[in-house]
N, C-alpha and C. Protein backbone atom coordinates (compact mmCIF):
# COMPACT_ATOMS: atom_id res chain seq x y z
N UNK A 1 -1.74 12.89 -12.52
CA UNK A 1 -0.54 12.79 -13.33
C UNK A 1 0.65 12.48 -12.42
N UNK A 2 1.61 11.61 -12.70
CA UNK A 2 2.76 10.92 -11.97
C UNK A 2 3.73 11.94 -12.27
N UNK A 3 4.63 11.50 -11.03
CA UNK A 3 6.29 12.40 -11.49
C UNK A 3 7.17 11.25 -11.99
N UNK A 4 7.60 11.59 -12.74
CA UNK A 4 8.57 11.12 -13.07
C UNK A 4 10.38 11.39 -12.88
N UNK A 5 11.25 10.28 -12.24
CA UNK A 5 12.36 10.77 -12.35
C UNK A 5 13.81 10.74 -13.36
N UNK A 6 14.20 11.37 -13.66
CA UNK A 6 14.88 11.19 -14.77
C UNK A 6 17.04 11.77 -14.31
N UNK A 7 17.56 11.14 -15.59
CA UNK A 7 19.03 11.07 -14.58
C UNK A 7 19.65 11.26 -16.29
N UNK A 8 20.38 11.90 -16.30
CA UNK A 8 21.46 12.24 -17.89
C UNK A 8 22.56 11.36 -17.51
N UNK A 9 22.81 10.50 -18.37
CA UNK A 9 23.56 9.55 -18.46
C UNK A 9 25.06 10.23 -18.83
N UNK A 10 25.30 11.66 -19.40
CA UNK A 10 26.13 11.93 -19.27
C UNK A 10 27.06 13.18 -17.91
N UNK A 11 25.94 13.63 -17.37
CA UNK A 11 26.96 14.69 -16.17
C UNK A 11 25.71 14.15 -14.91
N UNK A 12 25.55 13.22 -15.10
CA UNK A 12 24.81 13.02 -13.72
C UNK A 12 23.62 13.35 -13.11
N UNK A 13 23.15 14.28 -13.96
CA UNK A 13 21.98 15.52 -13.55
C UNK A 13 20.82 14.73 -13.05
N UNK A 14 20.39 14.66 -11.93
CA UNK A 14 19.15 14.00 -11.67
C UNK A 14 17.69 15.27 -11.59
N UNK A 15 17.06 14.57 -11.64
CA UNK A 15 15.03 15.54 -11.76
C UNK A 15 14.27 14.95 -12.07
N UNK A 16 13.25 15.40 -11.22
CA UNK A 16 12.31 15.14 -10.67
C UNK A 16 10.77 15.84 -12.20
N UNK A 17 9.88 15.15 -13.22
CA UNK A 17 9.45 16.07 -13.76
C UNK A 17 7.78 15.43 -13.51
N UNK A 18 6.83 16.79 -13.65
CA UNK A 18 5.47 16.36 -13.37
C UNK A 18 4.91 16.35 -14.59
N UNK A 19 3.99 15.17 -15.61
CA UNK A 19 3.85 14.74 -16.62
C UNK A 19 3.20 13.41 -16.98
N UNK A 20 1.89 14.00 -17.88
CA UNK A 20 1.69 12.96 -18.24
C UNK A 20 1.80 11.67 -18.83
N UNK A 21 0.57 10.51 -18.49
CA UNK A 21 1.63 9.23 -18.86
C UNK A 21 1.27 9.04 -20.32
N UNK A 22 0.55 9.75 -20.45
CA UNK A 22 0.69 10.11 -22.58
C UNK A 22 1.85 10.41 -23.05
N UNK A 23 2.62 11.60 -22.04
CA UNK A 23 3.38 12.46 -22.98
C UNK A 23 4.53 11.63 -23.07
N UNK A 24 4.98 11.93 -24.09
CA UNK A 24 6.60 11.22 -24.55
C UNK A 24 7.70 11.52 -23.77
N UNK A 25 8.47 10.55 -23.40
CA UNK A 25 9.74 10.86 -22.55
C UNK A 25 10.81 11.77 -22.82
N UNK A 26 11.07 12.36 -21.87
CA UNK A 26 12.24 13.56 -22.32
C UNK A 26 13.47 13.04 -22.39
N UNK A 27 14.13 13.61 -23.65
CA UNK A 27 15.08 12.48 -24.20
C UNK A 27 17.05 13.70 -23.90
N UNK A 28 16.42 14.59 -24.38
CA UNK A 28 18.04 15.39 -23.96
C UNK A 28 17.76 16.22 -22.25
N UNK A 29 19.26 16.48 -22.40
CA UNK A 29 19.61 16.91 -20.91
C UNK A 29 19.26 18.01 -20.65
N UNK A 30 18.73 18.57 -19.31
CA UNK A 30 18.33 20.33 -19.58
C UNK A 30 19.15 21.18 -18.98
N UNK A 31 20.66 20.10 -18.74
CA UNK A 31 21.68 21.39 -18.71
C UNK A 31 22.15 21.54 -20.39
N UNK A 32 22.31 23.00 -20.34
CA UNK A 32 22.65 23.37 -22.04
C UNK A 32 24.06 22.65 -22.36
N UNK A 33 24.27 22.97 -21.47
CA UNK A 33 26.13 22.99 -22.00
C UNK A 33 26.17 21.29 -21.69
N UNK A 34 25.90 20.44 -21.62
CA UNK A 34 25.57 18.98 -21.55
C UNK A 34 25.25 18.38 -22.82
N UNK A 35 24.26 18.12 -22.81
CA UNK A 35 23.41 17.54 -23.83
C UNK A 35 23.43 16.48 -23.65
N UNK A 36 23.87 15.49 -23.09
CA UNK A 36 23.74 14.23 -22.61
C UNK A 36 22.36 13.71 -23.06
N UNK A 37 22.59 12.17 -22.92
CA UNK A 37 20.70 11.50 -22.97
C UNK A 37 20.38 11.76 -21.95
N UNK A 38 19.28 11.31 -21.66
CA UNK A 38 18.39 11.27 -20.42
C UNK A 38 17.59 9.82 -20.23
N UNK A 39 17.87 9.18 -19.23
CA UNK A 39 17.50 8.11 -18.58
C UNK A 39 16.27 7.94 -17.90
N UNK A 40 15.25 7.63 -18.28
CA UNK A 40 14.10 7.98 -16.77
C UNK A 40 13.83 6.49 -16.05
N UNK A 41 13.81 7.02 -14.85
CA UNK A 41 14.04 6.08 -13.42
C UNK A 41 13.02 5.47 -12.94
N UNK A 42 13.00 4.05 -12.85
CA UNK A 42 11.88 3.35 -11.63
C UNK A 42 11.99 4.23 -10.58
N UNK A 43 10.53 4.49 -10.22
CA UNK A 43 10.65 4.72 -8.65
C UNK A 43 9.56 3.67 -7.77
N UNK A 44 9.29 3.74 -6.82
CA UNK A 44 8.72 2.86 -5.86
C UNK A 44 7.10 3.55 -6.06
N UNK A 45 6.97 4.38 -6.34
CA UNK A 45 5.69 5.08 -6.52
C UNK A 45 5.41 5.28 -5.10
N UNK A 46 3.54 5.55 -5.31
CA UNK A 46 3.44 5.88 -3.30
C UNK A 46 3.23 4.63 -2.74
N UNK A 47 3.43 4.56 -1.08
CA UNK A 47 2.91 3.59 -0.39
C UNK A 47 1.25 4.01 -0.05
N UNK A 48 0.77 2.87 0.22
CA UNK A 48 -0.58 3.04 0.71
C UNK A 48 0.08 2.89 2.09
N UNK A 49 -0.96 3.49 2.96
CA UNK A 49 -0.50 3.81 4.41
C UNK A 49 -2.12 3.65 5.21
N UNK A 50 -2.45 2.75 5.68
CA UNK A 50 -3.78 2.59 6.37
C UNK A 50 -3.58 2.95 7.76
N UNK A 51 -4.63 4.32 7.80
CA UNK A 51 -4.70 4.99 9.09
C UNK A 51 -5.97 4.78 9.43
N UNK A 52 -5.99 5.21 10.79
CA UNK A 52 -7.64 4.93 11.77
C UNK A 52 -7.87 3.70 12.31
N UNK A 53 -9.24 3.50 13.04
CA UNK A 53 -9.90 2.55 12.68
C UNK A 53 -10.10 1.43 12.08
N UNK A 54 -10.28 0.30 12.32
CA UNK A 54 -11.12 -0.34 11.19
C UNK A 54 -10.09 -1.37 9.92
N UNK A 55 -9.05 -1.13 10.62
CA UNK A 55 -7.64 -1.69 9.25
C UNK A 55 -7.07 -3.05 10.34
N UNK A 56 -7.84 -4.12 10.17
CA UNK A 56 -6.85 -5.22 10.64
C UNK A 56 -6.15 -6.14 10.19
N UNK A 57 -5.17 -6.76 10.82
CA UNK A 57 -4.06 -7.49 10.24
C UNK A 57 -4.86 -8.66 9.45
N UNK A 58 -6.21 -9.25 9.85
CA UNK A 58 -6.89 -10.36 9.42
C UNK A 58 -7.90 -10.26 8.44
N UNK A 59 -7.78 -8.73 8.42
CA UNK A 59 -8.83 -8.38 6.94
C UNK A 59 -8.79 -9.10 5.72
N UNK A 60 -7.36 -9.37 5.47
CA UNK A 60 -7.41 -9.48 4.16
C UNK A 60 -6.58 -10.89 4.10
N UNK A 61 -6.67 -11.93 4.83
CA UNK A 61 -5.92 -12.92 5.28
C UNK A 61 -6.39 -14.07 4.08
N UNK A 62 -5.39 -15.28 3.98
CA UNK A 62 -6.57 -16.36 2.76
C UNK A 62 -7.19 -16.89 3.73
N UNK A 63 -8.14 -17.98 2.42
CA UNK A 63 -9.15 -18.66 3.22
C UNK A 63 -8.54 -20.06 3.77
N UNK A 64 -7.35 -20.33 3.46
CA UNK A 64 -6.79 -21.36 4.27
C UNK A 64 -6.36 -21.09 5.87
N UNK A 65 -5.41 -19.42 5.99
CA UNK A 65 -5.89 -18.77 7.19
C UNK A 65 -6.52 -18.94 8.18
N UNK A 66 -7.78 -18.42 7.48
CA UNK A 66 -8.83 -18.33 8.27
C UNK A 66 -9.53 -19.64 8.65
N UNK A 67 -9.69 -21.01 7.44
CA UNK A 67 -9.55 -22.18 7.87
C UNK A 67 -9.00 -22.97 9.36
N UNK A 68 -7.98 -21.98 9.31
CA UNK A 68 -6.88 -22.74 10.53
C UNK A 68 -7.30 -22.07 11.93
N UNK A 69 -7.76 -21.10 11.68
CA UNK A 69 -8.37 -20.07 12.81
C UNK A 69 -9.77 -20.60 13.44
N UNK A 70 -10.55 -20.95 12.67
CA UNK A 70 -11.51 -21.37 12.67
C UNK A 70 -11.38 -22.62 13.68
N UNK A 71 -10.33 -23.69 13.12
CA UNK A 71 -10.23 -24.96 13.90
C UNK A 71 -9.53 -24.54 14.93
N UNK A 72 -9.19 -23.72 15.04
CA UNK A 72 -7.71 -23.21 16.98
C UNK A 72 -8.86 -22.98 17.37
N UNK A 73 -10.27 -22.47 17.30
CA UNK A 73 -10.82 -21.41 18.09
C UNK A 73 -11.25 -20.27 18.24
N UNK A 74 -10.73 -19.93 17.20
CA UNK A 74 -10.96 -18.31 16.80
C UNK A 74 -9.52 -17.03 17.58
N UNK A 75 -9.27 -17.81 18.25
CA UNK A 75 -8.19 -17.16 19.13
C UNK A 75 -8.89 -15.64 19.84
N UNK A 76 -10.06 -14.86 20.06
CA UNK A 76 -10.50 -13.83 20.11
C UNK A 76 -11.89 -13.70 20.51
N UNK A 77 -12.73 -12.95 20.53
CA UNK A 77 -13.80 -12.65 21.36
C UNK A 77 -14.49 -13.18 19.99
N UNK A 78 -15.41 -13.92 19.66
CA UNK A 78 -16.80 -13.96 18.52
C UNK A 78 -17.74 -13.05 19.60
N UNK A 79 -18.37 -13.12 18.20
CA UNK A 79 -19.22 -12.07 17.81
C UNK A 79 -20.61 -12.09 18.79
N UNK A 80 -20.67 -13.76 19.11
CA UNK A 80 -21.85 -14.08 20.08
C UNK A 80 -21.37 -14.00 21.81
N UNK A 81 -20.27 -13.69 22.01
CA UNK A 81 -20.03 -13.01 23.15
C UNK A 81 -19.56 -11.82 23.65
N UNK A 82 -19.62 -10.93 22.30
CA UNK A 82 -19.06 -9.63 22.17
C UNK A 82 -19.95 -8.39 23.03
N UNK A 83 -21.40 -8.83 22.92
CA UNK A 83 -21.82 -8.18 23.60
C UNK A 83 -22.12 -8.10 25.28
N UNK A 84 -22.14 -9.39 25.71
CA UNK A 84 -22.42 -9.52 27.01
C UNK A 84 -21.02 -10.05 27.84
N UNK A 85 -21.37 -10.02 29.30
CA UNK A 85 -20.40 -10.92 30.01
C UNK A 85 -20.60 -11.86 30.11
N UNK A 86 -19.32 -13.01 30.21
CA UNK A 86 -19.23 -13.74 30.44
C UNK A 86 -19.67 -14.64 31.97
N UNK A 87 -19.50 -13.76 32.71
CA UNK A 87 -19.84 -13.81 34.51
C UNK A 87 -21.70 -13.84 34.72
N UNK A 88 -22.22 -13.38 33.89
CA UNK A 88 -23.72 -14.06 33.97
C UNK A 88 -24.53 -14.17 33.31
N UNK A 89 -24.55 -16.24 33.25
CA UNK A 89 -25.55 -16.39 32.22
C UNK A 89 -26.66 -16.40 31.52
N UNK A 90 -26.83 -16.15 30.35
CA UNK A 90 -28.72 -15.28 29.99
C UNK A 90 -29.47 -15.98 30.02
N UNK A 91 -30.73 -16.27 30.52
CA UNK A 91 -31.76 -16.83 31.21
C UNK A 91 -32.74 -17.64 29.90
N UNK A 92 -32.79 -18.81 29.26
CA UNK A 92 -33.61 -19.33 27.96
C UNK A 92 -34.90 -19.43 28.83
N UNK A 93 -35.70 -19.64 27.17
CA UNK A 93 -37.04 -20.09 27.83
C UNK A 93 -38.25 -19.09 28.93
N UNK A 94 -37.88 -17.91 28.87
CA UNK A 94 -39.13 -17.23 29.84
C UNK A 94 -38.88 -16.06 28.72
């Protein structure tokens, strides 16, 4: 269930309320002596935040991107030299 924020259009009152997105919007002010409407507020909601491991800038890149990457070179280690060195070469044929 989301929070919602809400602001009385007449004394300013801002809050913060926890509520479902069924329930109907709260419409008067919950200072008494007010009564004002009540406004409820865009907020930005949460950010996603990718921690660890495993989250790279090229994950999620287009395929024109990666097109262009492809023709530079790859700019980076592939996958068929990832495991060995470069300094000596593996022996075909025996």
């Amino acid at each position: 269930m989301p929070n919602y924020d809400y602001e009385c259009q007449k004394c300013g009152d801002r809050f913060e309320v926890f509520q479902s997105m069924n329930d109907a919007k709260l419409t008067d002010c919950r200072v008494e002596a007010c009564g004002g409407e009540l406004k409820r507020l865009l907020g930005t909601g949460g950010g996603i935040i990718f921690k660890g491991s495993g989250f790279y800038q090229t994950d999620y890149r287009s395929s024109s991107y990666q097109a262009g990457a492809k023709a530079d070179g790859g700019g980076g280690a592939s996958k068929s030299d990832a495991g060995g060195s470069s300094a000596t070469p593996a022996k075909s044929g025996e």
